[in-house]
PDB file of N, CA and C in Angstrom:
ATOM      1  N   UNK A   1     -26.777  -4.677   5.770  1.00  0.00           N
ATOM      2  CA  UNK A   1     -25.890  -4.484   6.892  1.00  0.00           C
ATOM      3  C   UNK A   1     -24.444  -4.515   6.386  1.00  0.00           C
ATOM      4  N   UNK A   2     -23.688  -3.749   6.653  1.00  0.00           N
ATOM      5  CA  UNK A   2     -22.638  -3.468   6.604  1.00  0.00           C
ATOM      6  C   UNK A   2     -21.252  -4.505   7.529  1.00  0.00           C
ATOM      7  N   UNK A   3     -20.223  -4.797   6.906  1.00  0.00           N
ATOM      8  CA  UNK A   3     -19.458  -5.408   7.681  1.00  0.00           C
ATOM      9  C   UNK A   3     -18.031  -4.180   7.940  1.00  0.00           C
ATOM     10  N   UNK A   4     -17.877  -4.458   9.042  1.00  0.00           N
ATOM     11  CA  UNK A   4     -16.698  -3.410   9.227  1.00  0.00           C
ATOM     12  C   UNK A   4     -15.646  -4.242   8.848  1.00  0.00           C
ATOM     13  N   UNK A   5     -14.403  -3.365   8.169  1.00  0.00           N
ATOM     14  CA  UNK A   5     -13.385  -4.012   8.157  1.00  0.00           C
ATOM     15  C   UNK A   5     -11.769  -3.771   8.567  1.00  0.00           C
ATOM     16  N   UNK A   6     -11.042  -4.744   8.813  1.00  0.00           N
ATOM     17  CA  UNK A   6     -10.426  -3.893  10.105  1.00  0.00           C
ATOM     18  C   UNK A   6      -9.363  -3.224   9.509  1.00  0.00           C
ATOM     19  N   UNK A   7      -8.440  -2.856  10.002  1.00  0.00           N
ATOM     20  CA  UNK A   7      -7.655  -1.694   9.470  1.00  0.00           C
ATOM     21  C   UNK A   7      -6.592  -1.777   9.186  1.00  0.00           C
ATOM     22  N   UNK A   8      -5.797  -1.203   7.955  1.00  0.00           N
ATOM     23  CA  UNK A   8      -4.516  -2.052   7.799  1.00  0.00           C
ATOM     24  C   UNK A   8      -3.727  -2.008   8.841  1.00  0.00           C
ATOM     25  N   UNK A   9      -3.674  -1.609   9.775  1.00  0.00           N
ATOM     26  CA  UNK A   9      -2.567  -1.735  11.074  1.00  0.00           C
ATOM     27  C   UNK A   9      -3.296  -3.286  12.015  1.00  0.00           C
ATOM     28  N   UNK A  10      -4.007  -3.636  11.567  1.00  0.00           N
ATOM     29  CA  UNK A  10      -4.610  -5.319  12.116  1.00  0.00           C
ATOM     30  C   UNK A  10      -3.667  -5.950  11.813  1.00  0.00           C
ATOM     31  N   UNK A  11      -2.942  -6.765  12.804  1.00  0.00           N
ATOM     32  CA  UNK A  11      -2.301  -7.856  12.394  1.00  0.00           C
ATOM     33  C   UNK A  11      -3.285  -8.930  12.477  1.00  0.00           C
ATOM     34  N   UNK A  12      -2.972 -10.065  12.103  1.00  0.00           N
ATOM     35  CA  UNK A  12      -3.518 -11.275  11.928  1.00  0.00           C
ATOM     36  C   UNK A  12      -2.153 -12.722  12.534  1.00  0.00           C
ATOM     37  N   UNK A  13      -3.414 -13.330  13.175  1.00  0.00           N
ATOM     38  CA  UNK A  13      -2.324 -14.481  13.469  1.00  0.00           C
ATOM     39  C   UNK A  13      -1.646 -15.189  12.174  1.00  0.00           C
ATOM     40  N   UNK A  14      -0.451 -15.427  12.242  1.00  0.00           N
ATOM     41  CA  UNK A  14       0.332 -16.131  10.754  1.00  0.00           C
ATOM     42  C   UNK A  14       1.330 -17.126  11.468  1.00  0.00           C
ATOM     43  N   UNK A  15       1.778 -17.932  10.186  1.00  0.00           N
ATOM     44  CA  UNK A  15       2.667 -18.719  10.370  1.00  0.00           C
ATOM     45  C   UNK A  15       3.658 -18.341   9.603  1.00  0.00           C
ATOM     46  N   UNK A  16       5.242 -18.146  10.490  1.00  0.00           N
ATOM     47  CA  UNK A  16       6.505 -17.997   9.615  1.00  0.00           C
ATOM     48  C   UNK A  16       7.284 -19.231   9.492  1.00  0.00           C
ATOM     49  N   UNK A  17       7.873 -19.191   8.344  1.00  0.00           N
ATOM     50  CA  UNK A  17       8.724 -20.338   8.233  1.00  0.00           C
ATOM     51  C   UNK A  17      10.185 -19.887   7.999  1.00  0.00           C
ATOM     52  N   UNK A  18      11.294 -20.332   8.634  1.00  0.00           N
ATOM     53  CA  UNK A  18      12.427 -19.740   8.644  1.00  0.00           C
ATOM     54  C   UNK A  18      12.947 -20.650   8.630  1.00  0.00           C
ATOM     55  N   UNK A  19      14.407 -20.740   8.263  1.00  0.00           N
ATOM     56  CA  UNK A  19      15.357 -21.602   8.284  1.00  0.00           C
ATOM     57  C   UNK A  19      16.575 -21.016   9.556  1.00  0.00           C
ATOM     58  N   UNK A  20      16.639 -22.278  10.394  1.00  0.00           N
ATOM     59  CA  UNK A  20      17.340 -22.020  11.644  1.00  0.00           C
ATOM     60  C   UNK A  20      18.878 -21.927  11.484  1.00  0.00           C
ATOM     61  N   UNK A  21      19.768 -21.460  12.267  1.00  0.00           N
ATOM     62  CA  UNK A  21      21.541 -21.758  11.975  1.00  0.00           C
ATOM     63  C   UNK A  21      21.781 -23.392  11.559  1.00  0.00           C
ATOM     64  N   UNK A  22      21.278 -24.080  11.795  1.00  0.00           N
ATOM     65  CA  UNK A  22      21.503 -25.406  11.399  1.00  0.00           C
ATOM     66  C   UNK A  22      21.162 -25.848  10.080  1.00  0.00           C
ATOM     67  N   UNK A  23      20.136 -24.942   9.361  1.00  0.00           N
ATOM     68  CA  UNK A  23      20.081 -25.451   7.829  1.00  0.00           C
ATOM     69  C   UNK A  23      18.915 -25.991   7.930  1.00  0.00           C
ATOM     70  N   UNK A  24      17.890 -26.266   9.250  1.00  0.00           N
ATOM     71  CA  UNK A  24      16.747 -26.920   9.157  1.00  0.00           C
ATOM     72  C   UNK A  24      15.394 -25.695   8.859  1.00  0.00           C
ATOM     73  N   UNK A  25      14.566 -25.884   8.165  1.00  0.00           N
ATOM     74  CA  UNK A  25      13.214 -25.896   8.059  1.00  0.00           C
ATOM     75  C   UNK A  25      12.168 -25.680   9.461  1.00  0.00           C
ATOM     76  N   UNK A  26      12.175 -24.256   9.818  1.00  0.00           N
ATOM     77  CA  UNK A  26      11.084 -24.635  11.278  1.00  0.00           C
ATOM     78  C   UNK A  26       9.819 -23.751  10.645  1.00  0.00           C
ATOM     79  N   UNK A  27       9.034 -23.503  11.845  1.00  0.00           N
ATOM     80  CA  UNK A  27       7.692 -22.512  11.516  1.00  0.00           C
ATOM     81  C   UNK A  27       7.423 -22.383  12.823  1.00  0.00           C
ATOM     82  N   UNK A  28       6.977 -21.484  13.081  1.00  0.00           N
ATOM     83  CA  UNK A  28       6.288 -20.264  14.470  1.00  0.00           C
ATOM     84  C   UNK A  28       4.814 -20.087  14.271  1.00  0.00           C
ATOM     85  N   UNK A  29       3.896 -19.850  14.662  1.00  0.00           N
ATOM     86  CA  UNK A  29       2.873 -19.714  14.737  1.00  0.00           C
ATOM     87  C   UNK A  29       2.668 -18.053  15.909  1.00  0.00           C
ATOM     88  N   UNK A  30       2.140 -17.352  15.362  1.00  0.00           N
ATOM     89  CA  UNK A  30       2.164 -15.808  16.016  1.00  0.00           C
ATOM     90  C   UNK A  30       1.204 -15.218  15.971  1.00  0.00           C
ATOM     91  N   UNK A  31       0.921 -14.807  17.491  1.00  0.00           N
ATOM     92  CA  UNK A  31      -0.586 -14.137  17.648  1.00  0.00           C
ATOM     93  C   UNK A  31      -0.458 -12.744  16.791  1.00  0.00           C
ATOM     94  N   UNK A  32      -1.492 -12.035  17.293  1.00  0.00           N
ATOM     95  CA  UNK A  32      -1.860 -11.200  16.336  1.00  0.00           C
ATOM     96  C   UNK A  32      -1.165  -9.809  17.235  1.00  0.00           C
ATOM     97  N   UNK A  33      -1.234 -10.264  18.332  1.00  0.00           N
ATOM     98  CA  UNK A  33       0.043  -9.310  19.207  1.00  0.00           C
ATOM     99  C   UNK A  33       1.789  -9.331  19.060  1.00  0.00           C
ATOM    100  N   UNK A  34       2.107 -10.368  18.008  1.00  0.00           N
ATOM    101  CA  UNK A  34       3.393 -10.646  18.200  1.00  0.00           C
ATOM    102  C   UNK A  34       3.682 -11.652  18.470  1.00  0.00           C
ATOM    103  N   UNK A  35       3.440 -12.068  19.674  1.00  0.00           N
ATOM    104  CA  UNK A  35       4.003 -13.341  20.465  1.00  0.00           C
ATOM    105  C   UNK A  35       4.041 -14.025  19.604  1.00  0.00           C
ATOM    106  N   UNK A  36       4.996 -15.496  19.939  1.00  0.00           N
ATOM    107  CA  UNK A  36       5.122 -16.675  19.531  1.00  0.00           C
ATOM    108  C   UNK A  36       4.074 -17.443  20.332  1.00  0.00           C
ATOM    109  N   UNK A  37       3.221 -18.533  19.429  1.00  0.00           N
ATOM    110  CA  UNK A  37       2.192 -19.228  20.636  1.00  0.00           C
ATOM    111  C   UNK A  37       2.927 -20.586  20.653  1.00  0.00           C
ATOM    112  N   UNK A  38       3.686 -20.920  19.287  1.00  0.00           N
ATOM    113  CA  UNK A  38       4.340 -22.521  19.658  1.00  0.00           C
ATOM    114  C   UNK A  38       5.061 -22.144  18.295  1.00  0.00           C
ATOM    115  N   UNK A  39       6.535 -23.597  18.112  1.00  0.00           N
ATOM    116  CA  UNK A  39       7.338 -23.313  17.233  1.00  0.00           C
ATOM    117  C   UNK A  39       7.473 -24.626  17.033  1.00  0.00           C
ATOM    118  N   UNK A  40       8.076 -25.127  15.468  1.00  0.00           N
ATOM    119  CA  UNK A  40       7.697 -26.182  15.217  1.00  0.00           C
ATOM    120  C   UNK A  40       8.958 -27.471  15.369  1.00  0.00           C
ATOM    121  N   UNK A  41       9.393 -28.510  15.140  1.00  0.00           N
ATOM    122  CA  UNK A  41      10.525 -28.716  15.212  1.00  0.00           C
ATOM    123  C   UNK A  41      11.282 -28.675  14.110  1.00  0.00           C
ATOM    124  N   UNK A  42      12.523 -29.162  13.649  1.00  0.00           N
ATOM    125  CA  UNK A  42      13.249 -28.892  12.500  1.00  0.00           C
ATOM    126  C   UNK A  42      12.663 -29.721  11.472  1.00  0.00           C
ATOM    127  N   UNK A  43      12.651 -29.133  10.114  1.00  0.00           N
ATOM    128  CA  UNK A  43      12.245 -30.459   8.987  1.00  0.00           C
ATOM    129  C   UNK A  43      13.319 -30.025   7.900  1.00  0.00           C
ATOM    130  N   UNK A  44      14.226 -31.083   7.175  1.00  0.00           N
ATOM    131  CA  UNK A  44      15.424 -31.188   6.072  1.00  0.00           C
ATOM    132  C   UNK A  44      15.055 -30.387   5.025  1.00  0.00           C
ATOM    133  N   UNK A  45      13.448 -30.548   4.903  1.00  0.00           N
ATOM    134  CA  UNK A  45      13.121 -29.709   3.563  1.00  0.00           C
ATOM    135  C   UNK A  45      11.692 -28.656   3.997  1.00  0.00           C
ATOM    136  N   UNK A  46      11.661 -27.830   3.079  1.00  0.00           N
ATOM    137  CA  UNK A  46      10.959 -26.724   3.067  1.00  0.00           C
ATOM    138  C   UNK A  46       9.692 -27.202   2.931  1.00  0.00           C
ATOM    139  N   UNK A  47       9.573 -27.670   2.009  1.00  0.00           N
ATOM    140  CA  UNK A  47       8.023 -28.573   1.747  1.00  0.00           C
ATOM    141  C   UNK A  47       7.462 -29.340   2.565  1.00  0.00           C
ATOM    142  N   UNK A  48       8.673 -29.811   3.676  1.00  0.00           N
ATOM    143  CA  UNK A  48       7.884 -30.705   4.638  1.00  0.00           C
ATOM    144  C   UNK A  48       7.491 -29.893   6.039  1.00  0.00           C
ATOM    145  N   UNK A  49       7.982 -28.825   5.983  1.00  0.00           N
ATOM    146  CA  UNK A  49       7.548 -27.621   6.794  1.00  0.00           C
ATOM    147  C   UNK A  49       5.780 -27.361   6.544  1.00  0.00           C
ATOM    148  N   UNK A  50       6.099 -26.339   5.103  1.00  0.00           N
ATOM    149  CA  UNK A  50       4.977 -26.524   4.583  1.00  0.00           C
ATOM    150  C   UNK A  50       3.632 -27.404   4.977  1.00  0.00           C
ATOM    151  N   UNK A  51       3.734 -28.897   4.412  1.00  0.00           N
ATOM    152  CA  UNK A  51       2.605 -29.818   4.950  1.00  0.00           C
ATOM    153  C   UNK A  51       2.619 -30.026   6.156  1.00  0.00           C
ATOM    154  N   UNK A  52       3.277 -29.664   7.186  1.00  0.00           N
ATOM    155  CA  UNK A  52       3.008 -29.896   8.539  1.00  0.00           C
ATOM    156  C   UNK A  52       1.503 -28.645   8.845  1.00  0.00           C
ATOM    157  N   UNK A  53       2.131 -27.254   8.228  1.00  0.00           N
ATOM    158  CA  UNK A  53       1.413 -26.170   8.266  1.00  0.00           C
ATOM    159  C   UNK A  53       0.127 -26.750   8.257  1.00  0.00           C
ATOM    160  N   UNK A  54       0.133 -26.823   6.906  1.00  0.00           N
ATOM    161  CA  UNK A  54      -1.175 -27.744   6.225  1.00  0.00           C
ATOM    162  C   UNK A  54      -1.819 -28.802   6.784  1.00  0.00           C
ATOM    163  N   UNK A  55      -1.390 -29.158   7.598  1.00  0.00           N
ATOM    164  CA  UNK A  55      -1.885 -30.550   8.234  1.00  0.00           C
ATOM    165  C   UNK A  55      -2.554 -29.712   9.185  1.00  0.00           C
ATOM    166  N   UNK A  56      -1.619 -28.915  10.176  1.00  0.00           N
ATOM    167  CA  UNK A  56      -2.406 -28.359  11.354  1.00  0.00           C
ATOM    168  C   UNK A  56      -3.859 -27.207  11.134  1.00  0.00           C
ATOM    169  N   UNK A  57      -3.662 -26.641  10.015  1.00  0.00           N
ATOM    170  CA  UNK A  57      -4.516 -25.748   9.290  1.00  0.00           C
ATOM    171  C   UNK A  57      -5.885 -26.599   9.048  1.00  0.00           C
ATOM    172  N   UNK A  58      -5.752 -27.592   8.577  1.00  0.00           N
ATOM    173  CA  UNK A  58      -6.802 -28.556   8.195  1.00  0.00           C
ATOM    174  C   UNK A  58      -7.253 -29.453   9.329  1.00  0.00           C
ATOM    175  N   UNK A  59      -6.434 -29.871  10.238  1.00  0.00           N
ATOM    176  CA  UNK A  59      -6.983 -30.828  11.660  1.00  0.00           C
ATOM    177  C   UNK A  59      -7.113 -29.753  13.303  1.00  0.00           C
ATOM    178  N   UNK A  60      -6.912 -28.932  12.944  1.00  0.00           N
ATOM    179  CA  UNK A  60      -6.770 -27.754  14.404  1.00  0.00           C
ATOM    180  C   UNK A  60      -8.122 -27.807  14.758  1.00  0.00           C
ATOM    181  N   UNK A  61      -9.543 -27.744  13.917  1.00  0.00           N
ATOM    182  CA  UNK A  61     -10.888 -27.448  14.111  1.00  0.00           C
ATOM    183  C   UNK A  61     -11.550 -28.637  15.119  1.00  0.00           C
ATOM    184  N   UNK A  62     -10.947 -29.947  14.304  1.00  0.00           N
ATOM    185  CA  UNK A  62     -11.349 -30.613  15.468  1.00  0.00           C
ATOM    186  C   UNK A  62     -10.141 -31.682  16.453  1.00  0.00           C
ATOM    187  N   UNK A  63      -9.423 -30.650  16.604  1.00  0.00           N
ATOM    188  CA  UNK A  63      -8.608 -31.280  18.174  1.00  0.00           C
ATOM    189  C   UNK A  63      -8.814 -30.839  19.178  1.00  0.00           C
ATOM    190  N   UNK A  64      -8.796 -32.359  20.079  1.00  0.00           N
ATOM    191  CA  UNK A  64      -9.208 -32.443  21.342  1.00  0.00           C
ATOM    192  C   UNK A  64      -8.118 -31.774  21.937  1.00  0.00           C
ATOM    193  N   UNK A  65      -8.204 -31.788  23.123  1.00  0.00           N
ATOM    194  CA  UNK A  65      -7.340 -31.662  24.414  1.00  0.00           C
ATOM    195  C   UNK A  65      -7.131 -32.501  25.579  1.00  0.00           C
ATOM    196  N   UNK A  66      -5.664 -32.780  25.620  1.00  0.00           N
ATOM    197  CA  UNK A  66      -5.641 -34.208  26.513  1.00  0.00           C
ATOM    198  C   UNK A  66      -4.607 -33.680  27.502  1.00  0.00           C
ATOM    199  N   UNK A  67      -5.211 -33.261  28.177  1.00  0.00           N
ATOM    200  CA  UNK A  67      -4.665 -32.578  29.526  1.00  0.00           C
ATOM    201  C   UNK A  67      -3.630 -33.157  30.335  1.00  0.00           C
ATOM    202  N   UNK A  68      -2.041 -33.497  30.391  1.00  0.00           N
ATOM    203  CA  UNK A  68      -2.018 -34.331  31.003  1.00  0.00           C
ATOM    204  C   UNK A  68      -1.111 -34.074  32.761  1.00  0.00           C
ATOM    205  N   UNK A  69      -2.156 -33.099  32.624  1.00  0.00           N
ATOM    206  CA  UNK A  69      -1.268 -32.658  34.087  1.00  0.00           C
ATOM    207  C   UNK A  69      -1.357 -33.054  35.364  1.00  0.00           C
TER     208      UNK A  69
END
């Protein structure tokens, strides 16, 4: 069986990391349509951007949801 594969015009959800007018360290998280789904807050250094990524990349599978509306 064959797997299809999708086409280079597929985007994929990604994470950008940019540095804001203030000199801080953020990251975006972006559907595969564009949108922004959430943005991160400021961090002093690049690397600590980074392991936040990493943190959420590695704990996203099993978080709950705590509704608090």
């Amino acid at each position: 069986m064959s797997r299809r594969q999708p086409s280079r015009e597929h985007k994929m959800y990604k994470f950008e990391v940019y540095k804001d007018k203030g000199g801080e360290f953020r990251f975006r998280f972006r559907a595969s349509n564009g949108e922004v789904m959430f943005a991160s807050e400021g961090y002093k250094a690049k690397a600590s951007a980074q392991s936040a990524i990493e943190a959420i990349r590695k704990n996203a599978p099993d978080a709950g949801l705590d509704d608090q509306t």
